[in-house]
C-alpha atoms as a PDB file:
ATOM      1  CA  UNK A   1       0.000   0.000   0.000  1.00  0.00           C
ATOM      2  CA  UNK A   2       1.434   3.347  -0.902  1.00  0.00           C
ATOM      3  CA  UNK A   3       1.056   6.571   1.218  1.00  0.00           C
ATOM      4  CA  UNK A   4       0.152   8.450  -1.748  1.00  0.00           C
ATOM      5  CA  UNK A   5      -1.201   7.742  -5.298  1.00  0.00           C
ATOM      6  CA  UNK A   6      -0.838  10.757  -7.706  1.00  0.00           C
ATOM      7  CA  UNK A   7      -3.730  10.479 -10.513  1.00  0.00           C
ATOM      8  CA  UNK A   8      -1.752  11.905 -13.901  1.00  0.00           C
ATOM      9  CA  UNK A   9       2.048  12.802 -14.533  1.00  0.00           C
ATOM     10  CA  UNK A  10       1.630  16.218 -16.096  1.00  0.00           C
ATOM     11  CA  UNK A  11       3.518  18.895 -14.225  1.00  0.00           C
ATOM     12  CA  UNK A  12       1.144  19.050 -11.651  1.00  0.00           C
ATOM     13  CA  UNK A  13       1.220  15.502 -10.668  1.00  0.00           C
ATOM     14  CA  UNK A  14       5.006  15.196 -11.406  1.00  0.00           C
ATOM     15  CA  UNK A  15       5.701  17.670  -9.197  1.00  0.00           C
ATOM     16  CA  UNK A  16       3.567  16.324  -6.401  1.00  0.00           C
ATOM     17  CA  UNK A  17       5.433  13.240  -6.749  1.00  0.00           C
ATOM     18  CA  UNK A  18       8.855  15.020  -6.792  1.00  0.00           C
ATOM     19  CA  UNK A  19       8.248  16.672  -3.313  1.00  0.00           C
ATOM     20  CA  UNK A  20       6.037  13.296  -1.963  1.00  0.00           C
ATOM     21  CA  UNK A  21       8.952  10.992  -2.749  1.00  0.00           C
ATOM     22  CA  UNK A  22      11.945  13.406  -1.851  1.00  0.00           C
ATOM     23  CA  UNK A  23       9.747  13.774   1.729  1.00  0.00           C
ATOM     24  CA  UNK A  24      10.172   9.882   2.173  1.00  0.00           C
ATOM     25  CA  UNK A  25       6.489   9.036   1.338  1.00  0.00           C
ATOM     26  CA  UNK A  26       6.235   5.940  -0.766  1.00  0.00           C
ATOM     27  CA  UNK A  27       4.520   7.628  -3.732  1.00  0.00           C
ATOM     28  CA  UNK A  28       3.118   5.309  -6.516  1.00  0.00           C
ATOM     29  CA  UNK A  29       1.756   7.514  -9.944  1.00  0.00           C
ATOM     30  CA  UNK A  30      -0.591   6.629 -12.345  1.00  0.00           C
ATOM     31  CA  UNK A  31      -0.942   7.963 -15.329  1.00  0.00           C
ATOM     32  CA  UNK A  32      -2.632   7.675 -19.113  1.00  0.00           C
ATOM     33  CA  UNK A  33       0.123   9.189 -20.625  1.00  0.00           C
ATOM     34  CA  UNK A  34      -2.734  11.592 -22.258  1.00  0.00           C
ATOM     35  CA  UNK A  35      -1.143  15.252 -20.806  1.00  0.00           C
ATOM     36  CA  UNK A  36      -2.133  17.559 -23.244  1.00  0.00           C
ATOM     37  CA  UNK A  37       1.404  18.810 -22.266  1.00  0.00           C
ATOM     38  CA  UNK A  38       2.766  15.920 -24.726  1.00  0.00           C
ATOM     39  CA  UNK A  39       1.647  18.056 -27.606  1.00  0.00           C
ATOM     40  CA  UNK A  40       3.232  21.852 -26.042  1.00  0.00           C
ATOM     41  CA  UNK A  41       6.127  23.888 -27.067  1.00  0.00           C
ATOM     42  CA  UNK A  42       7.102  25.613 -23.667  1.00  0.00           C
ATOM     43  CA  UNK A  43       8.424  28.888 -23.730  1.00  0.00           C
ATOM     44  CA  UNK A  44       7.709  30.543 -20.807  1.00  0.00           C
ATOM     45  CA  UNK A  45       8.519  28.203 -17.956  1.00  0.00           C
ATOM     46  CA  UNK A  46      11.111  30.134 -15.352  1.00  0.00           C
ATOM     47  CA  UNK A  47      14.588  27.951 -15.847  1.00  0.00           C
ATOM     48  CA  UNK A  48      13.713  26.150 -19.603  1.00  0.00           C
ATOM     49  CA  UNK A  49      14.851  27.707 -22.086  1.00  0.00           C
ATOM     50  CA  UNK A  50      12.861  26.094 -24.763  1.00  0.00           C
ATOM     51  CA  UNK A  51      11.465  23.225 -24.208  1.00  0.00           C
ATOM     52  CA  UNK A  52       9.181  20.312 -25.360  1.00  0.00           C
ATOM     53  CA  UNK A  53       6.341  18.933 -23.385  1.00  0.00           C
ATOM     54  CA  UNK A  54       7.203  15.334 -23.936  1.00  0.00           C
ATOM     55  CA  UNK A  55      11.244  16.743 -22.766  1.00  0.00           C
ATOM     56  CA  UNK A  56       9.717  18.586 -19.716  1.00  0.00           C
ATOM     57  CA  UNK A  57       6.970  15.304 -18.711  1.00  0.00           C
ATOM     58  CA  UNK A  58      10.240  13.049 -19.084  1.00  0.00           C
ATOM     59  CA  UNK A  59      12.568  15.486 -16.707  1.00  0.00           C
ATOM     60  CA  UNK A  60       9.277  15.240 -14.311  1.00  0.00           C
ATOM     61  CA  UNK A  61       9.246  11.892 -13.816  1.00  0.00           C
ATOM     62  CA  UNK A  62      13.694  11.352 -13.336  1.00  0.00           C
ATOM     63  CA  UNK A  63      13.168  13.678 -10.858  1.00  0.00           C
ATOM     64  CA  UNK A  64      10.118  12.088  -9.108  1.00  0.00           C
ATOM     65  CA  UNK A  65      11.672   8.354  -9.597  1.00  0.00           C
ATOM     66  CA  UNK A  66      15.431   9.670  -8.225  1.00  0.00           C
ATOM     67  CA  UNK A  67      13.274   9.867  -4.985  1.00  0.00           C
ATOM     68  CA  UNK A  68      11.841   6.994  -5.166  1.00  0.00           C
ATOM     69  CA  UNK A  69       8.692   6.953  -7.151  1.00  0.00           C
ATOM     70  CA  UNK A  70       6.648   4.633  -9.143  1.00  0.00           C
ATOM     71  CA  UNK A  71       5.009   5.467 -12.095  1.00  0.00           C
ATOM     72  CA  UNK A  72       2.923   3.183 -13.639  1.00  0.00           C
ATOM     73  CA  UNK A  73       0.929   3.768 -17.085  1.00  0.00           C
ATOM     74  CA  UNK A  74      -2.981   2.772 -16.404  1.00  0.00           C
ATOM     75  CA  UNK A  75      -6.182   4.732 -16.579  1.00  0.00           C
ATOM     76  CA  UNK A  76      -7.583   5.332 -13.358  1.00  0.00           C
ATOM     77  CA  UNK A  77     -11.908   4.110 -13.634  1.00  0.00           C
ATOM     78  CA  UNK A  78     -12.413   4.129 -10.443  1.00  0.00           C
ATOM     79  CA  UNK A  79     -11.936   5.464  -6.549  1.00  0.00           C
ATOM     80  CA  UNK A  80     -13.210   3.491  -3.446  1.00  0.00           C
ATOM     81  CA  UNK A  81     -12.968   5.549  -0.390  1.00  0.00           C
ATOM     82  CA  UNK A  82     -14.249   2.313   1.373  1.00  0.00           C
ATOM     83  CA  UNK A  83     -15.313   4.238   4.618  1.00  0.00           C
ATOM     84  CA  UNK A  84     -12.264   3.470   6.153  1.00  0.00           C
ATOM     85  CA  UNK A  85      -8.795   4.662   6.431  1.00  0.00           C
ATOM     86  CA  UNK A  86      -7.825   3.484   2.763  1.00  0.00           C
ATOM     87  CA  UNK A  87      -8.490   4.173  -0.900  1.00  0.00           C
ATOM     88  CA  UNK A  88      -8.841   1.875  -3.297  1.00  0.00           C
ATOM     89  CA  UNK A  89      -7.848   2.955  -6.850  1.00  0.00           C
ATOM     90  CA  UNK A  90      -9.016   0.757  -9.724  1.00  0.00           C
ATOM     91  CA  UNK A  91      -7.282   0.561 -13.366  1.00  0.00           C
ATOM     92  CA  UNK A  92      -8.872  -0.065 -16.762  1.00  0.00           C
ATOM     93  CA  UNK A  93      -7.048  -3.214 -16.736  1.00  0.00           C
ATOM     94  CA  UNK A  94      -8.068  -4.978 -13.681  1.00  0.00           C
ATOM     95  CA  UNK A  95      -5.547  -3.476 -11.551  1.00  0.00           C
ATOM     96  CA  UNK A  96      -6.043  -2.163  -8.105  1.00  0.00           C
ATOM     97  CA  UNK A  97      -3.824   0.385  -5.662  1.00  0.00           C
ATOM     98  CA  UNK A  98      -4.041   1.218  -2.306  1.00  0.00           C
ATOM     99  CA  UNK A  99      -2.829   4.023  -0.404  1.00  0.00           C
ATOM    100  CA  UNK A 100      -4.352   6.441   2.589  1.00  0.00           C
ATOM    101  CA  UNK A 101      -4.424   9.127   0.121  1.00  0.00           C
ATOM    102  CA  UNK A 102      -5.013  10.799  -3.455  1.00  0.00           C
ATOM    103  CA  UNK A 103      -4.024  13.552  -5.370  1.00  0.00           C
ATOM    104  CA  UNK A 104      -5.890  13.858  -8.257  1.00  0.00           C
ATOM    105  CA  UNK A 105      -3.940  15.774 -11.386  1.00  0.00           C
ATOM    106  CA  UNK A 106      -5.991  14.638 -13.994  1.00  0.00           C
ATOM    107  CA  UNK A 107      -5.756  18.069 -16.228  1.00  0.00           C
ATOM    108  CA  UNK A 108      -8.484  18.996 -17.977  1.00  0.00           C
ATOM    109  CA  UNK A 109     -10.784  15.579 -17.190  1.00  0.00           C
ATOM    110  CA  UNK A 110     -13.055  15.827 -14.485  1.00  0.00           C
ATOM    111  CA  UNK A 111     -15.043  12.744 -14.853  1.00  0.00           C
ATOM    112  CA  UNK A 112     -13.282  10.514 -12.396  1.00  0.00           C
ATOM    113  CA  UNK A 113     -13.911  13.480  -9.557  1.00  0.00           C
ATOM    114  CA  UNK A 114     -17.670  13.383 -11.050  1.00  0.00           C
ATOM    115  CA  UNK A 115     -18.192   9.427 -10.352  1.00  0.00           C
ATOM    116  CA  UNK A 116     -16.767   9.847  -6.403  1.00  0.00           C
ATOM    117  CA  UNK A 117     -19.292  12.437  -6.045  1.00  0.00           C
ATOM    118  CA  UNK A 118     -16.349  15.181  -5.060  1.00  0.00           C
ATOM    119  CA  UNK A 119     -18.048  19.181  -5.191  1.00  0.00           C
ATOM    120  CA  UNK A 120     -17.253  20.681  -9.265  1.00  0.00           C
ATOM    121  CA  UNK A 121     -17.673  24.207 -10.066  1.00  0.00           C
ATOM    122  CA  UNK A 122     -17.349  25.972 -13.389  1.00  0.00           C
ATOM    123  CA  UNK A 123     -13.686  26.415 -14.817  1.00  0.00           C
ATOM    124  CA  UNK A 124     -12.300  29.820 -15.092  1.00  0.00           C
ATOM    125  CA  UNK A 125      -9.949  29.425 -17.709  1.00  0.00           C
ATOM    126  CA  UNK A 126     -10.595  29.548 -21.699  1.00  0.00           C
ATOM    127  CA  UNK A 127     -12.043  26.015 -22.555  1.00  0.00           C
ATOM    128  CA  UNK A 128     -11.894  24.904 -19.432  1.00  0.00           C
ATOM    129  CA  UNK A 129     -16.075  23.897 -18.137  1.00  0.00           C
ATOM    130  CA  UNK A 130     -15.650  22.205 -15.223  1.00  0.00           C
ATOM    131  CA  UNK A 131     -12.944  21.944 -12.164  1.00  0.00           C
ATOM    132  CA  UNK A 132     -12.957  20.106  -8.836  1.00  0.00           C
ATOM    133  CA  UNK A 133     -13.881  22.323  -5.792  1.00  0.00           C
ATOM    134  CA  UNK A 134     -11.099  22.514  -3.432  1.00  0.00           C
ATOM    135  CA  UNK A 135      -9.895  24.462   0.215  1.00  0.00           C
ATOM    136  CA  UNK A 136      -6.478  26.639  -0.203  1.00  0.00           C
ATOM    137  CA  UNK A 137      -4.433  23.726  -0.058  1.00  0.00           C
ATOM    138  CA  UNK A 138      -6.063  21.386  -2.430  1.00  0.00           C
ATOM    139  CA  UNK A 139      -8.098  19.492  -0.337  1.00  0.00           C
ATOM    140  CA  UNK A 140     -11.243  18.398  -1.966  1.00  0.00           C
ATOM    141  CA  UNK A 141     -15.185  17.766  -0.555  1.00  0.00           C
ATOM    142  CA  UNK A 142     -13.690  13.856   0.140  1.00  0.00           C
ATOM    143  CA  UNK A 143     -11.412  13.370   3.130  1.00  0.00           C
ATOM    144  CA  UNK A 144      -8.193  12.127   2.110  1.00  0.00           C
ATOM    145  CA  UNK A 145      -8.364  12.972  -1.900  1.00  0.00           C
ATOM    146  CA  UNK A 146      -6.752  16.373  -3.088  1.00  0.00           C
ATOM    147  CA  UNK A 147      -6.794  18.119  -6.207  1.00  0.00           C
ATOM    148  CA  UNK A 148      -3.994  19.819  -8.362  1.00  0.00           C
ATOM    149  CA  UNK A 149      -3.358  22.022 -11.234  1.00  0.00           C
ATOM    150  CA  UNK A 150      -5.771  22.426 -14.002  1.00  0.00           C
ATOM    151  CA  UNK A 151      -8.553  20.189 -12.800  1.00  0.00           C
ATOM    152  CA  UNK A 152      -8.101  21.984  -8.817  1.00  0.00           C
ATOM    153  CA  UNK A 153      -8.754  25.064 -11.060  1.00  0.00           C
ATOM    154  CA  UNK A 154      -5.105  27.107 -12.113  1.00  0.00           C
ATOM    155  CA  UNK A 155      -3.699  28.051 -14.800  1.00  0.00           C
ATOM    156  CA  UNK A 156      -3.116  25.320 -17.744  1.00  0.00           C
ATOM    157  CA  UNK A 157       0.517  26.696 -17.765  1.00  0.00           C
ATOM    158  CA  UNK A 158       3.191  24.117 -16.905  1.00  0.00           C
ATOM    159  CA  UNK A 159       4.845  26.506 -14.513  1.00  0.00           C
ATOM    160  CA  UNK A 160       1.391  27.176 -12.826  1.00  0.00           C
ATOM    161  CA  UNK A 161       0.437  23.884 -12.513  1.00  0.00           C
ATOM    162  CA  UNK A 162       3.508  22.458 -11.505  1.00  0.00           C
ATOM    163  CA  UNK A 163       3.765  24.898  -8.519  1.00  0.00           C
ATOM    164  CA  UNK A 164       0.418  23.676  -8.155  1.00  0.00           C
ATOM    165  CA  UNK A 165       1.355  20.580  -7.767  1.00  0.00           C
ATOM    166  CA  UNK A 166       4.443  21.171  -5.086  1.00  0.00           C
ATOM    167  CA  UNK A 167       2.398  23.846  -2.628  1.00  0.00           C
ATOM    168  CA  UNK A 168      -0.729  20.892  -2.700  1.00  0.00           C
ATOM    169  CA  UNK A 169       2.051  18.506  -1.785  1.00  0.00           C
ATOM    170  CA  UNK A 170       3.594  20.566   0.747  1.00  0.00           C
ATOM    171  CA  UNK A 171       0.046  20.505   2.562  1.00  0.00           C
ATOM    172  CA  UNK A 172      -0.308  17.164   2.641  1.00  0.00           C
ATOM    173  CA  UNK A 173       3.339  16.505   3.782  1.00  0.00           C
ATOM    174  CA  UNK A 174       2.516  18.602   6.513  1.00  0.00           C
ATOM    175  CA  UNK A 175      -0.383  16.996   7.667  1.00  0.00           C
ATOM    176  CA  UNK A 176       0.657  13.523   7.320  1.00  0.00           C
ATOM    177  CA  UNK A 177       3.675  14.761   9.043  1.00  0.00           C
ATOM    178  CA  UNK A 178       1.427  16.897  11.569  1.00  0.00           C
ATOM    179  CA  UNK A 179       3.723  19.646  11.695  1.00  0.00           C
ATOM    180  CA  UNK A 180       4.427  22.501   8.816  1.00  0.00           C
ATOM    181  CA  UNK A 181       6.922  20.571   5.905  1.00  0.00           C
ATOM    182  CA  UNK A 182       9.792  22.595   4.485  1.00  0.00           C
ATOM    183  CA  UNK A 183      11.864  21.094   1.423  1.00  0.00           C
ATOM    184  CA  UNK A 184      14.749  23.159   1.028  1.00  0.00           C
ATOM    185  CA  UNK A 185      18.348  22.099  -0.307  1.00  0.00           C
ATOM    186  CA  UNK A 186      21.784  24.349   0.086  1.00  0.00           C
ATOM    187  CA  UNK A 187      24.386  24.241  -2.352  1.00  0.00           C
ATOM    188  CA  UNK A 188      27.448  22.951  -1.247  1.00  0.00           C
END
């Protein structure tokens, strides 16, 4: 059973995983390797200098999996909260995952938050309808499953999302941790 599954490994998930993992919580990520950052030319992300979204998803995921996470491609159907203290996250192939909590960074796709009956509200952004309702720090209408980047309602800019991502990890670092999580390296 992981402490953590991260739903999608676009820069918002990624980066959850990246600060999950380097925190020392087993961190298992699955994904449907349908980002709609696979087909972006990336410009204007602080520290890349031109870059493609298939180069910037695969730096995402070394980074995550130098830490210690597992990324595994499947398509997430389905989300048991089971009442108790653990989810149950089902795959289109049979599969399922445990783990005593979610971050759900599915983009722009909503319909897995739909089906576990967590709060929507309209989107904000240009072609975006619907998002998933969430507190300041990503937490959802579901105890235990949190929302990131696009689909928690930012910006659909990799840089946006991906800080997305971190600051809703932070938050749940420092509540599993039950004390205020810092991640902060010095050069040597």
């Amino acid at each position: 059973m992981a402490e953590v599954i991260v739903i999608g490994a676009g820069p918002a998930g990624a980066s959850a995983a990246l600060f999950l993992a380097k925190a020392g919580k087993e961190t298992l990520v699955l994904d449907s390797n349908t980002s709609m950052t696979k087909r972006a030319w990336i410009d204007n992300h602080y520290g890349a200098a031109g870059l493609s979204g298939p180069d910037l998803l695969q730096i995402g995921r070394e980074q995550a999996e130098k830490f210690g996470a597992k990324f595994i491609e499947e398509k997430v159907m389905a989300i048991d909260t089971n009442g108790g203290s653990k989810l149950t996250v089902k795959t289109e192939s049979g599969r399922s995952f445990e783990a005593s909590h979610i971050i759900l960074a599915t983009g722009v796709l909503t319909e897995l938050a739909s089906s576990i009956g967590l709060e929507l509200k309209d989107g904000t952004e240009p072609r975006i309808k619907t998002v998933i309702q969430t507190d300041g720090a990503g937490r959802t209408s579901k105890p235990r499953i949190w929302a990131a980047g696009t689909v928690a309602g930012v910006s659909v800019h990799t840089i946006i999302t991906a800080g997305d991502g971190a600051k809703v990890a932070i938050e749940l670092i420092s509540e599993m941790n039950g004390e205020r999580y810092v991640d902060h390296d010095i050069l040597k």
